[in-house]
PDB file of N, CA and C in Angstrom:
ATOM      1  N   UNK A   1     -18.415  19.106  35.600  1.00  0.00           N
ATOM      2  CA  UNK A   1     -17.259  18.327  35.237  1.00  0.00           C
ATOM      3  C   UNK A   1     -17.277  18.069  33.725  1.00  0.00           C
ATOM      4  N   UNK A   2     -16.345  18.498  33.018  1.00  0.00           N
ATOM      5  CA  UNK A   2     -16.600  18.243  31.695  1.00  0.00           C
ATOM      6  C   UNK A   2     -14.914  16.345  31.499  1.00  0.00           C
ATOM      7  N   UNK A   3     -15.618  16.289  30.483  1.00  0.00           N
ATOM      8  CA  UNK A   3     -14.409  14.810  30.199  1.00  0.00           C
ATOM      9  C   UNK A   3     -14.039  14.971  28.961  1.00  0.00           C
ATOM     10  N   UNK A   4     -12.609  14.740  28.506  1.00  0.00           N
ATOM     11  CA  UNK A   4     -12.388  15.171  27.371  1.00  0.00           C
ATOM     12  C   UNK A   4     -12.149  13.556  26.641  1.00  0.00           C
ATOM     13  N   UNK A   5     -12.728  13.042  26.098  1.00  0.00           N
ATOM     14  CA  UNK A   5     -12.638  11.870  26.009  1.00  0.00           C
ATOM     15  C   UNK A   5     -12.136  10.481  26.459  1.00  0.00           C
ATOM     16  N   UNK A   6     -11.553   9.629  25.644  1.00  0.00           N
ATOM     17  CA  UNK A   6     -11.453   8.882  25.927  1.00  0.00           C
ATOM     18  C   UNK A   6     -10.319   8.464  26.533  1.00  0.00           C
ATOM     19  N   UNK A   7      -9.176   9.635  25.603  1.00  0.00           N
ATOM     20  CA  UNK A   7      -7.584   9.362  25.558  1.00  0.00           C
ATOM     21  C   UNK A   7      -7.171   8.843  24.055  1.00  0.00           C
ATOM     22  N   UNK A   8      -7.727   8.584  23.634  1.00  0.00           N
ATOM     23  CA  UNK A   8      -7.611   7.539  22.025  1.00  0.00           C
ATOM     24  C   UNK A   8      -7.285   8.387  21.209  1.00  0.00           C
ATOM     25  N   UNK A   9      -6.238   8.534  20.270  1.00  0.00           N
ATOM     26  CA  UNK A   9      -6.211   9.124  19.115  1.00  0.00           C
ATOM     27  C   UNK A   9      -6.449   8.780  18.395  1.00  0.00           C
ATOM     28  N   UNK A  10      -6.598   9.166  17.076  1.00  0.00           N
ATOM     29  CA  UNK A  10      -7.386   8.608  15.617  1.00  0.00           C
ATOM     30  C   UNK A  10      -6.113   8.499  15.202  1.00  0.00           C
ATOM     31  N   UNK A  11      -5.094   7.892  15.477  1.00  0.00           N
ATOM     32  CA  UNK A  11      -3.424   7.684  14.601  1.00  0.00           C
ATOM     33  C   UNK A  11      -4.311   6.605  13.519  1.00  0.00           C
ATOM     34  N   UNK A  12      -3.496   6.628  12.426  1.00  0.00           N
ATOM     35  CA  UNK A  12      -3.397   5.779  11.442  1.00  0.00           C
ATOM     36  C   UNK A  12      -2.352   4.568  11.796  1.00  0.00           C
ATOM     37  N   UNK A  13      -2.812   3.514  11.387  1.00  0.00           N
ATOM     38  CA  UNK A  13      -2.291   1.895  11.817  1.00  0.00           C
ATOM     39  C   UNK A  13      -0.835   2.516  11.114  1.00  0.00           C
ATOM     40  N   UNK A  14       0.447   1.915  12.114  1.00  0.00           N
ATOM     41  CA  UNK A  14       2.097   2.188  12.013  1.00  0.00           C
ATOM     42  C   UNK A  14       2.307   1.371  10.307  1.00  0.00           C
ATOM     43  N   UNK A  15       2.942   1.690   9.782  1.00  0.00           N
ATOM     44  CA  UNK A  15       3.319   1.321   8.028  1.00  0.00           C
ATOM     45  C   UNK A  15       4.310  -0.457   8.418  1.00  0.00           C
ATOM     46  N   UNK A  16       3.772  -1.043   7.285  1.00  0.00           N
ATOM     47  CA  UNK A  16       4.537  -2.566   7.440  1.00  0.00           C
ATOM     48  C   UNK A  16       6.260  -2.574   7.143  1.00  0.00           C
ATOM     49  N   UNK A  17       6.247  -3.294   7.509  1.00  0.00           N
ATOM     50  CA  UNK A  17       8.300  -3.756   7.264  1.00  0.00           C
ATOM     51  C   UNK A  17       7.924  -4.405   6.409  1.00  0.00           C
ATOM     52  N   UNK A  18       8.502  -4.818   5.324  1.00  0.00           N
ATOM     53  CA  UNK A  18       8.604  -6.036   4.513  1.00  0.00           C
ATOM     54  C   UNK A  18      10.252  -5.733   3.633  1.00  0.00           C
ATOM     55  N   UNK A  19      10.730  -6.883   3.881  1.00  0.00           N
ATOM     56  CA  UNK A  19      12.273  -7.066   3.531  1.00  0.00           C
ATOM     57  C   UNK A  19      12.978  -5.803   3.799  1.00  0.00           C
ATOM     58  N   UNK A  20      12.769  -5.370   5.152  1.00  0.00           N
ATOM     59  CA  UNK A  20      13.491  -4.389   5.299  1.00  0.00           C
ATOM     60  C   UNK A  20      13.249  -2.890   4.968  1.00  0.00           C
ATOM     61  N   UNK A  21      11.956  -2.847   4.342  1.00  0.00           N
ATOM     62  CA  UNK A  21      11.557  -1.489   3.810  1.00  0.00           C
ATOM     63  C   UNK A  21      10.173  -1.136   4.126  1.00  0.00           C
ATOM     64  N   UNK A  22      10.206   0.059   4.588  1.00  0.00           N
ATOM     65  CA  UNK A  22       9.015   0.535   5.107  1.00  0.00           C
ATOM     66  C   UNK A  22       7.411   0.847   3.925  1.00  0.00           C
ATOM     67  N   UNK A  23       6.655  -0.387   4.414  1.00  0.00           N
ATOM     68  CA  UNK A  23       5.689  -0.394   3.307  1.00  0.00           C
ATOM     69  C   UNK A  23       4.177   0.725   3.725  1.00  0.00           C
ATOM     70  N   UNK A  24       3.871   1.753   3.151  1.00  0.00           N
ATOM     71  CA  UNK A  24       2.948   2.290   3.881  1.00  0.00           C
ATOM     72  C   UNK A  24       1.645   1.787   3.226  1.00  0.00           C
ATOM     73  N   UNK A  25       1.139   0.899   3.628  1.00  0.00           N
ATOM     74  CA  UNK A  25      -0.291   0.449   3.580  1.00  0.00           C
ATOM     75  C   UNK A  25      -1.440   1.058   3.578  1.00  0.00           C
ATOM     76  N   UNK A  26      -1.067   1.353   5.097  1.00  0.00           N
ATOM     77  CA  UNK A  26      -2.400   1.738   6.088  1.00  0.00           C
ATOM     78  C   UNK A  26      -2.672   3.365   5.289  1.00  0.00           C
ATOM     79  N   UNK A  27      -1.640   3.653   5.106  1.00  0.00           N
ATOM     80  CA  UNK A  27      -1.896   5.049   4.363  1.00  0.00           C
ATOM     81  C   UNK A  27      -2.412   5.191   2.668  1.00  0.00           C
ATOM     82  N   UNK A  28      -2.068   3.906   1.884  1.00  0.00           N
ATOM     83  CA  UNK A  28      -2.606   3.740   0.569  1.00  0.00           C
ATOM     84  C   UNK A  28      -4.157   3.282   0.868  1.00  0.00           C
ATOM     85  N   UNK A  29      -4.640   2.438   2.207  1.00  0.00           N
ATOM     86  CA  UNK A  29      -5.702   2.264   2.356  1.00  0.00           C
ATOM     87  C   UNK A  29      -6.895   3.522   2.791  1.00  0.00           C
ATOM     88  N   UNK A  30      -6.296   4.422   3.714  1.00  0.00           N
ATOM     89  CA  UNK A  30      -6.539   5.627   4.022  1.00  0.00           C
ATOM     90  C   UNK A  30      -6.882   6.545   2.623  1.00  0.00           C
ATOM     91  N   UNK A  31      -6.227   6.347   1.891  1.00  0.00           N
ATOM     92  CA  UNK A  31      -6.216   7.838   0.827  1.00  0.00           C
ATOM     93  C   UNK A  31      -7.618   7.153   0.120  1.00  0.00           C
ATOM     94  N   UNK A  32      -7.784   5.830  -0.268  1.00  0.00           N
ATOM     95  CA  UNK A  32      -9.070   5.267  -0.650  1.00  0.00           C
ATOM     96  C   UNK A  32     -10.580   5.137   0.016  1.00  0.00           C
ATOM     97  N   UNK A  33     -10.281   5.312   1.222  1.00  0.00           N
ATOM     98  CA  UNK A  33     -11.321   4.849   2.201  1.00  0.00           C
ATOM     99  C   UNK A  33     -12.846   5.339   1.539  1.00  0.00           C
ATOM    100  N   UNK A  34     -13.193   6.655   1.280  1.00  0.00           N
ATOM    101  CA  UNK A  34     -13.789   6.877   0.719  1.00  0.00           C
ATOM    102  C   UNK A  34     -14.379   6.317  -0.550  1.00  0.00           C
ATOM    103  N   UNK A  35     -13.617   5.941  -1.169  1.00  0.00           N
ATOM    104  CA  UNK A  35     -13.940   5.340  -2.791  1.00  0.00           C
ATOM    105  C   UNK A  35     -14.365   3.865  -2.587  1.00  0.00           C
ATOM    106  N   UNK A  36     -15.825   3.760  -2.720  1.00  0.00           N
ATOM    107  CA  UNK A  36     -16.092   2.267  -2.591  1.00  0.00           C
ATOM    108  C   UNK A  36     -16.319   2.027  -4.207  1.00  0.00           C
ATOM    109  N   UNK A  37     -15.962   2.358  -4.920  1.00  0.00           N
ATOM    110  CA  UNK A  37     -15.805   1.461  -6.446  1.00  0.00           C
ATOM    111  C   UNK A  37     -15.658   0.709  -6.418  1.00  0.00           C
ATOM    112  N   UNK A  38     -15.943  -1.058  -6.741  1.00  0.00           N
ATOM    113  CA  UNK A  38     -15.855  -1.941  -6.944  1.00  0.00           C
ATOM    114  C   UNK A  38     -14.359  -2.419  -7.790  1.00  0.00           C
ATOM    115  N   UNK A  39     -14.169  -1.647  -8.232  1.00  0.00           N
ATOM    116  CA  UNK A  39     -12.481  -1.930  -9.432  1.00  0.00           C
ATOM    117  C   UNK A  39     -11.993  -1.116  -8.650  1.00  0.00           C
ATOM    118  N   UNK A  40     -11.820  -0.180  -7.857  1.00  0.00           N
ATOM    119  CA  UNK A  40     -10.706   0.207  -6.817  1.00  0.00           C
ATOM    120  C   UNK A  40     -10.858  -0.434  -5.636  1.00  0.00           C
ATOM    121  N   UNK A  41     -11.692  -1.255  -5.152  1.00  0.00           N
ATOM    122  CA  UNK A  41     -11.919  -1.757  -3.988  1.00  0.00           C
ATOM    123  C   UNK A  41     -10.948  -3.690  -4.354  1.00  0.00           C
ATOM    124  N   UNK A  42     -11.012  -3.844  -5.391  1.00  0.00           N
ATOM    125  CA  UNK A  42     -10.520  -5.026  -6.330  1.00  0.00           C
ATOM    126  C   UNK A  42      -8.977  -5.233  -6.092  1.00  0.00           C
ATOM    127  N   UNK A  43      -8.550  -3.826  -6.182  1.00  0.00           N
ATOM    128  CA  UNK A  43      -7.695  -3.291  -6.793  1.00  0.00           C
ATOM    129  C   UNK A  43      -6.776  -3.261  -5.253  1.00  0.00           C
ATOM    130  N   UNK A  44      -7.164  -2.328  -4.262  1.00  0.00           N
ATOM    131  CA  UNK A  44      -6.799  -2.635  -2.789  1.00  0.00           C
ATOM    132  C   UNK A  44      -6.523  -3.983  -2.620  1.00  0.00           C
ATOM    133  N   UNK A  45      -7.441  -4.566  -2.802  1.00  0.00           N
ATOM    134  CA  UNK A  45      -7.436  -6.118  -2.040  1.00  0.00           C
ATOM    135  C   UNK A  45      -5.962  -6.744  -2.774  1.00  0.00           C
ATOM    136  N   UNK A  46      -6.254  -6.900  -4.376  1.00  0.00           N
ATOM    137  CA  UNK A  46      -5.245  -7.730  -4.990  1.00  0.00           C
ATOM    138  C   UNK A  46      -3.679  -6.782  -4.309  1.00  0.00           C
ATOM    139  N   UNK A  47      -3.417  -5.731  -4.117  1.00  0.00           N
ATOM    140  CA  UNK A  47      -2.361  -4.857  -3.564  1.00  0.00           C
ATOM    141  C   UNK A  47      -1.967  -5.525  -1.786  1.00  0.00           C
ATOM    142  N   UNK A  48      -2.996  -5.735  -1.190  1.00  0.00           N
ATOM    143  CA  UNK A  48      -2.718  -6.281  -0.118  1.00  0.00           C
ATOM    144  C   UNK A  48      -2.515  -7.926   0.364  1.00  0.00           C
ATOM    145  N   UNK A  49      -2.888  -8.591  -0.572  1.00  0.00           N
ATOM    146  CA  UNK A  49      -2.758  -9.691  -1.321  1.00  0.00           C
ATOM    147  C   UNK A  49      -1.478 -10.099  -1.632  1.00  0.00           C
ATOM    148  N   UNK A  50      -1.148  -9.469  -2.692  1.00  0.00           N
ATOM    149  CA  UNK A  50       0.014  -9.789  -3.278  1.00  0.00           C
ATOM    150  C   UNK A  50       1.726  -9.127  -2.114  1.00  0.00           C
ATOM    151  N   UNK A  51       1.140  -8.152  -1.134  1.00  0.00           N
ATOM    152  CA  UNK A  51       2.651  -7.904  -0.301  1.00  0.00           C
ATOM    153  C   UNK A  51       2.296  -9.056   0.926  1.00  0.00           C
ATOM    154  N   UNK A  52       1.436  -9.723   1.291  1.00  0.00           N
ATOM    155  CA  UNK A  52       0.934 -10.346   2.513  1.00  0.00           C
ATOM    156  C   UNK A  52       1.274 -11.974   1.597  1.00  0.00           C
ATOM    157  N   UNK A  53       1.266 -11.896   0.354  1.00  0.00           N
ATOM    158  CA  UNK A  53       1.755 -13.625   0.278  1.00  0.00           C
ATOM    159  C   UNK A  53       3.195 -13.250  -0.347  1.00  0.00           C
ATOM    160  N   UNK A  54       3.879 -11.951  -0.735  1.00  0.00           N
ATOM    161  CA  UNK A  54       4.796 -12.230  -1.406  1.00  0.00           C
ATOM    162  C   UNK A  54       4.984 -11.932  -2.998  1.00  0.00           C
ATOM    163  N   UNK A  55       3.709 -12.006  -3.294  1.00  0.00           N
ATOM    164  CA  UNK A  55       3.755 -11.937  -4.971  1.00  0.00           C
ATOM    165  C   UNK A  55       3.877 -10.381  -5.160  1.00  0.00           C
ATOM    166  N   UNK A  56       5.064  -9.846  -5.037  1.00  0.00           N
ATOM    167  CA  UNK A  56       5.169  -8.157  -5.235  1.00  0.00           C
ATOM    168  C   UNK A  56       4.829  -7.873  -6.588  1.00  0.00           C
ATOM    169  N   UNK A  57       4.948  -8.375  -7.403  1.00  0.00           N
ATOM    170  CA  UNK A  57       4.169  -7.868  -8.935  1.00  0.00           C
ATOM    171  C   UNK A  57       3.271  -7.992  -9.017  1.00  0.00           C
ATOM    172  N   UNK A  58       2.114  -8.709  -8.384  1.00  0.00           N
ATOM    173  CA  UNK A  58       0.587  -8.796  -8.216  1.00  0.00           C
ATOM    174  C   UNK A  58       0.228  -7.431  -8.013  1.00  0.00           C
ATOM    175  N   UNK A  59       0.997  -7.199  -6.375  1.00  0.00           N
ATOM    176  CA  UNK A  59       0.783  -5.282  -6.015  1.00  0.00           C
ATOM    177  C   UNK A  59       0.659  -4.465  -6.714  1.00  0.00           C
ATOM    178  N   UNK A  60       2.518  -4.548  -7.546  1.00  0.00           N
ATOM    179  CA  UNK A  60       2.571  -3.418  -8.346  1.00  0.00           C
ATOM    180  C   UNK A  60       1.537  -3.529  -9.734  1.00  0.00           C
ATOM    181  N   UNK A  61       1.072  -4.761 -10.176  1.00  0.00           N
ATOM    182  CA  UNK A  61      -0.382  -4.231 -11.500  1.00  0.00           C
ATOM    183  C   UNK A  61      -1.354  -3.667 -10.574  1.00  0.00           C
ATOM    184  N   UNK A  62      -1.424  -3.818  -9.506  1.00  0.00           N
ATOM    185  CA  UNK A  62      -2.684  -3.585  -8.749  1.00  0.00           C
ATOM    186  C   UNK A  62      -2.756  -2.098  -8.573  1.00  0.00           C
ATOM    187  N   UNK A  63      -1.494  -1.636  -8.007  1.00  0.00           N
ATOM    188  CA  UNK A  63      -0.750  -0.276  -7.807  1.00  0.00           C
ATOM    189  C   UNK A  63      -1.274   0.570  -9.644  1.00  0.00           C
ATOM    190  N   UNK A  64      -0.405   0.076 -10.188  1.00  0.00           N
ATOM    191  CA  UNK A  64      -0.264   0.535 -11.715  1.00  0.00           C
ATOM    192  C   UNK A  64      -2.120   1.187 -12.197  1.00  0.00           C
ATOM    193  N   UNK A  65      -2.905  -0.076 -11.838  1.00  0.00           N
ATOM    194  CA  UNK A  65      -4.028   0.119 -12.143  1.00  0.00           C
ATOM    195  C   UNK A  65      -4.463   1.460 -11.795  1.00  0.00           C
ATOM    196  N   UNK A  66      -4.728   1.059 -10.305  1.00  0.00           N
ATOM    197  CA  UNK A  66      -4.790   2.384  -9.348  1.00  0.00           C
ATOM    198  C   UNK A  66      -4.827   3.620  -9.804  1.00  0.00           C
ATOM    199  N   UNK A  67      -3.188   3.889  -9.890  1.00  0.00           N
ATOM    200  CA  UNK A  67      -2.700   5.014 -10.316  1.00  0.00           C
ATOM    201  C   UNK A  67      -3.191   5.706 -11.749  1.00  0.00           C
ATOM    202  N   UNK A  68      -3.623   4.431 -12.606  1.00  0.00           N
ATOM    203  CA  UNK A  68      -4.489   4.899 -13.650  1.00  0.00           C
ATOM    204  C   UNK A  68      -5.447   5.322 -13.954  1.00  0.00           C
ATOM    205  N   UNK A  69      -6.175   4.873 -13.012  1.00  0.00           N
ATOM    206  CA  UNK A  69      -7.678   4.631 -12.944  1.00  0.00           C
ATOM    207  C   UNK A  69      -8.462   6.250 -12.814  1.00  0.00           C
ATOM    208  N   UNK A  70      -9.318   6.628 -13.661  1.00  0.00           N
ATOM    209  CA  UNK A  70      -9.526   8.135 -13.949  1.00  0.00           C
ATOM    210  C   UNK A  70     -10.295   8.545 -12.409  1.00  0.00           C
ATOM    211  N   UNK A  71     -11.125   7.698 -11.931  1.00  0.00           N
ATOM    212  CA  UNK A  71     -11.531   8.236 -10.718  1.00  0.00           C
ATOM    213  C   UNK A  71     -10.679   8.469  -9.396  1.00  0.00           C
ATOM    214  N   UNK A  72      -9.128   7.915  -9.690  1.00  0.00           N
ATOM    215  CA  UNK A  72      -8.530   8.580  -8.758  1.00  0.00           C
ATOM    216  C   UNK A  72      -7.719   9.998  -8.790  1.00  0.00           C
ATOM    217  N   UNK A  73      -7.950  10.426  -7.281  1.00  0.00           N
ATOM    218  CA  UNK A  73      -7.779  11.928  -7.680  1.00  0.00           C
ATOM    219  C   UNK A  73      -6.366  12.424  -7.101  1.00  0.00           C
ATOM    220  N   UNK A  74      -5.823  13.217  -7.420  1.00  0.00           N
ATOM    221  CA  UNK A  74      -4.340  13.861  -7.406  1.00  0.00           C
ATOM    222  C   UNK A  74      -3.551  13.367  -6.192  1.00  0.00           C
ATOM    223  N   UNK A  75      -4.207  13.829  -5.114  1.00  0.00           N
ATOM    224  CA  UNK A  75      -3.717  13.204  -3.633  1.00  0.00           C
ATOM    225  C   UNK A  75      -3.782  11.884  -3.529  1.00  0.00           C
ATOM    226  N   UNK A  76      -4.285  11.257  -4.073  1.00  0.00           N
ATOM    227  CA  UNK A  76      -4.474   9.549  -4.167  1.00  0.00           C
ATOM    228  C   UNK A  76      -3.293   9.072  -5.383  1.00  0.00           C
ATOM    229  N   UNK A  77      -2.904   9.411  -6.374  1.00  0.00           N
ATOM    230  CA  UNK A  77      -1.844   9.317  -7.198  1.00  0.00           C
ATOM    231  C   UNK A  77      -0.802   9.281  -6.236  1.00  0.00           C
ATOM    232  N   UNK A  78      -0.519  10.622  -5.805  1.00  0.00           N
ATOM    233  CA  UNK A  78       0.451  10.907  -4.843  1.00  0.00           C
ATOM    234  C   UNK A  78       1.276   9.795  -3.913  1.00  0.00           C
ATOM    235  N   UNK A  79      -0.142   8.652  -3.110  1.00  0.00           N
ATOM    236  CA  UNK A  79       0.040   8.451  -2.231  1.00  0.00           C
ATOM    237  C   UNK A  79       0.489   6.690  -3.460  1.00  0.00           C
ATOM    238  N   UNK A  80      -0.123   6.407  -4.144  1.00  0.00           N
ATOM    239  CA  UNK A  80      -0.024   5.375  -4.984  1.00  0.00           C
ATOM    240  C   UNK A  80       1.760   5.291  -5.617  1.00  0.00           C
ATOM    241  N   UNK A  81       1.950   6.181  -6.028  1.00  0.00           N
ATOM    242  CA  UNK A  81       3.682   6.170  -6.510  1.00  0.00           C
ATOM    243  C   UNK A  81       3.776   6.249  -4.942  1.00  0.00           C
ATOM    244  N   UNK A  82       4.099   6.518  -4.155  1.00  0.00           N
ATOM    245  CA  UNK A  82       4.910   6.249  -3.277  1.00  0.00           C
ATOM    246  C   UNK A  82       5.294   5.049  -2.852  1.00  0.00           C
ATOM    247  N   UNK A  83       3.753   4.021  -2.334  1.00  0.00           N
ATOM    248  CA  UNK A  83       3.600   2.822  -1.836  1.00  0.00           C
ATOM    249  C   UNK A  83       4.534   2.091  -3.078  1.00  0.00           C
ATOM    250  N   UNK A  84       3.920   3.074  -4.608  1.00  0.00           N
ATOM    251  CA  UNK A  84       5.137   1.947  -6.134  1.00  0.00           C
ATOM    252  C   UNK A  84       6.782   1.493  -5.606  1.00  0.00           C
ATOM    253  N   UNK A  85       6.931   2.754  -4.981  1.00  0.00           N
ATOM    254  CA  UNK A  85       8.533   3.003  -5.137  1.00  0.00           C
ATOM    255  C   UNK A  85       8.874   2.203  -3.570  1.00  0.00           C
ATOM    256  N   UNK A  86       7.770   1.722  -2.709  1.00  0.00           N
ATOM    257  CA  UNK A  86       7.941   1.358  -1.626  1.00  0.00           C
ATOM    258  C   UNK A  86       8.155  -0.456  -2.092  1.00  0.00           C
ATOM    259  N   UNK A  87       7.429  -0.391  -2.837  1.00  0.00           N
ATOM    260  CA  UNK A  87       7.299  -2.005  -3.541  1.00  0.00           C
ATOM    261  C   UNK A  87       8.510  -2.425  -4.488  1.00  0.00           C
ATOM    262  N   UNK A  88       8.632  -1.376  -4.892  1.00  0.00           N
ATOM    263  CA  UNK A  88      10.026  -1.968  -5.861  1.00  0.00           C
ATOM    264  C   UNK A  88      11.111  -2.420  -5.126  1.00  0.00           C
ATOM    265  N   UNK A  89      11.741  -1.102  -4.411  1.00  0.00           N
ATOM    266  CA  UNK A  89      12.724  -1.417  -3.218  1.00  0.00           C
ATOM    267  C   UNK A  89      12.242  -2.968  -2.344  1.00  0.00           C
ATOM    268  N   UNK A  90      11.187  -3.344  -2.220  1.00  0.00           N
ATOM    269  CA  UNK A  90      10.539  -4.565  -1.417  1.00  0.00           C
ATOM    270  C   UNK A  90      11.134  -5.913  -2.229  1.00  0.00           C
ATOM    271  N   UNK A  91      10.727  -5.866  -3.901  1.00  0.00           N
ATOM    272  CA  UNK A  91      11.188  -6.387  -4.740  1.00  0.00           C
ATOM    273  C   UNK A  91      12.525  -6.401  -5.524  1.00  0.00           C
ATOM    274  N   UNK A  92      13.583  -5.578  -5.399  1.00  0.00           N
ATOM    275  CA  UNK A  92      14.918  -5.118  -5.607  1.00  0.00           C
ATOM    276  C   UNK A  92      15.748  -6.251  -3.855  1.00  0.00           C
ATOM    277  N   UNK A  93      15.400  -5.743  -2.960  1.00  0.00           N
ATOM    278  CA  UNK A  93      15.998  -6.389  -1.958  1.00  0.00           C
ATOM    279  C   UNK A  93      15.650  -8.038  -1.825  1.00  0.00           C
ATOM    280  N   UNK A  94      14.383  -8.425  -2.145  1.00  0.00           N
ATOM    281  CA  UNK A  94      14.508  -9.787  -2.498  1.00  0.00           C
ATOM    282  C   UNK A  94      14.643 -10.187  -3.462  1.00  0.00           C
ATOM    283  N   UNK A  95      14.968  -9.397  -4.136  1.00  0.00           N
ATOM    284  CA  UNK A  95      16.450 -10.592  -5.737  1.00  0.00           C
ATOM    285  C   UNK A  95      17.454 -10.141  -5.109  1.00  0.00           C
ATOM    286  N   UNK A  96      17.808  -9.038  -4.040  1.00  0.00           N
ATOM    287  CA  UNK A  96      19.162  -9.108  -4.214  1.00  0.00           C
ATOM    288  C   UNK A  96      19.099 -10.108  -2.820  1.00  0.00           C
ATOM    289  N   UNK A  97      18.645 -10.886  -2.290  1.00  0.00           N
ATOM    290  CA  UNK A  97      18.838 -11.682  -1.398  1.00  0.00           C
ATOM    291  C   UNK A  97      18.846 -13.326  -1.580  1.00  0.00           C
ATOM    292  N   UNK A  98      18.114 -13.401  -2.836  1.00  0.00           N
ATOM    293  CA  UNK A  98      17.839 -14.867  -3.251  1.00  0.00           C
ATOM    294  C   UNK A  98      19.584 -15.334  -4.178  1.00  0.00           C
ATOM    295  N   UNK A  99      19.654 -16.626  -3.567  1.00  0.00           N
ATOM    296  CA  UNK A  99      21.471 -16.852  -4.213  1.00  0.00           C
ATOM    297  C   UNK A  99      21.464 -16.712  -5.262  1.00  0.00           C
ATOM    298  N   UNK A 100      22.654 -16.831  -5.860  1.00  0.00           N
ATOM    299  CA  UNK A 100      22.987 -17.057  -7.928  1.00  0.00           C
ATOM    300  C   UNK A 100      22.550 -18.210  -8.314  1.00  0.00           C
ATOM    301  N   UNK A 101      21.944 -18.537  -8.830  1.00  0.00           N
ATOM    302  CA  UNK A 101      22.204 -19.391  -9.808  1.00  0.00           C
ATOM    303  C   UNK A 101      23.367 -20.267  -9.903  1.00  0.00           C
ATOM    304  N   UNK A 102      23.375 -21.410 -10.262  1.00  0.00           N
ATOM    305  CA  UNK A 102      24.883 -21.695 -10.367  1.00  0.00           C
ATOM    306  C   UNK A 102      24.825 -22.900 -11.708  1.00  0.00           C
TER     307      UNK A 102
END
């Protein structure tokens, strides 16, 4: 009798909603997993930090860093502008939701 496991797939955790826009996390966390650097590991946290309280510009320096940072490598850039452009739209829809001024 052979058993082919468990049934379980190795899926990657489903990407967050936030204000309406699909934030992929689990996949900016994924492209890092490997890299335990201490300033990219910093760098994750303050990124998950800042979309989990709200402070979307916390992310995006966190993001910015990231994307700078010489030890990250091409496919990890890749995945970094995306989550950017996922954050802006995050941050674009909540100013355009907060009232005028008056």
């Amino acid at each position: 009798m052979i058993f082919a496991g468990c049934g379980k797939s190795q899926k990657e955790p489903p990407a967050s909603q936030i204000q309406g826009v699909t934030v992929d996390l689990a996949k900016l966390q994924a492209a890092y997993a490997t890299n335990t650097a201490p300033d990219v590991q910093e760098q994750l946290m303050q990124v998950s930090f800042g979309m989990r309280y709200g402070d979307y510009m916390k992310s995006l320096v966190a993001l910015d860093k990231l994307v700078n940072n010489p030890a990250s490598t091409e496919p990890q850039k890749q995945v970094v502008n995306q989550v950017i452009e996922q954050v802006k739209q995050v941050l674009n829809n909540q100013q355009n939701k907060q009232p005028a001024a008056q």
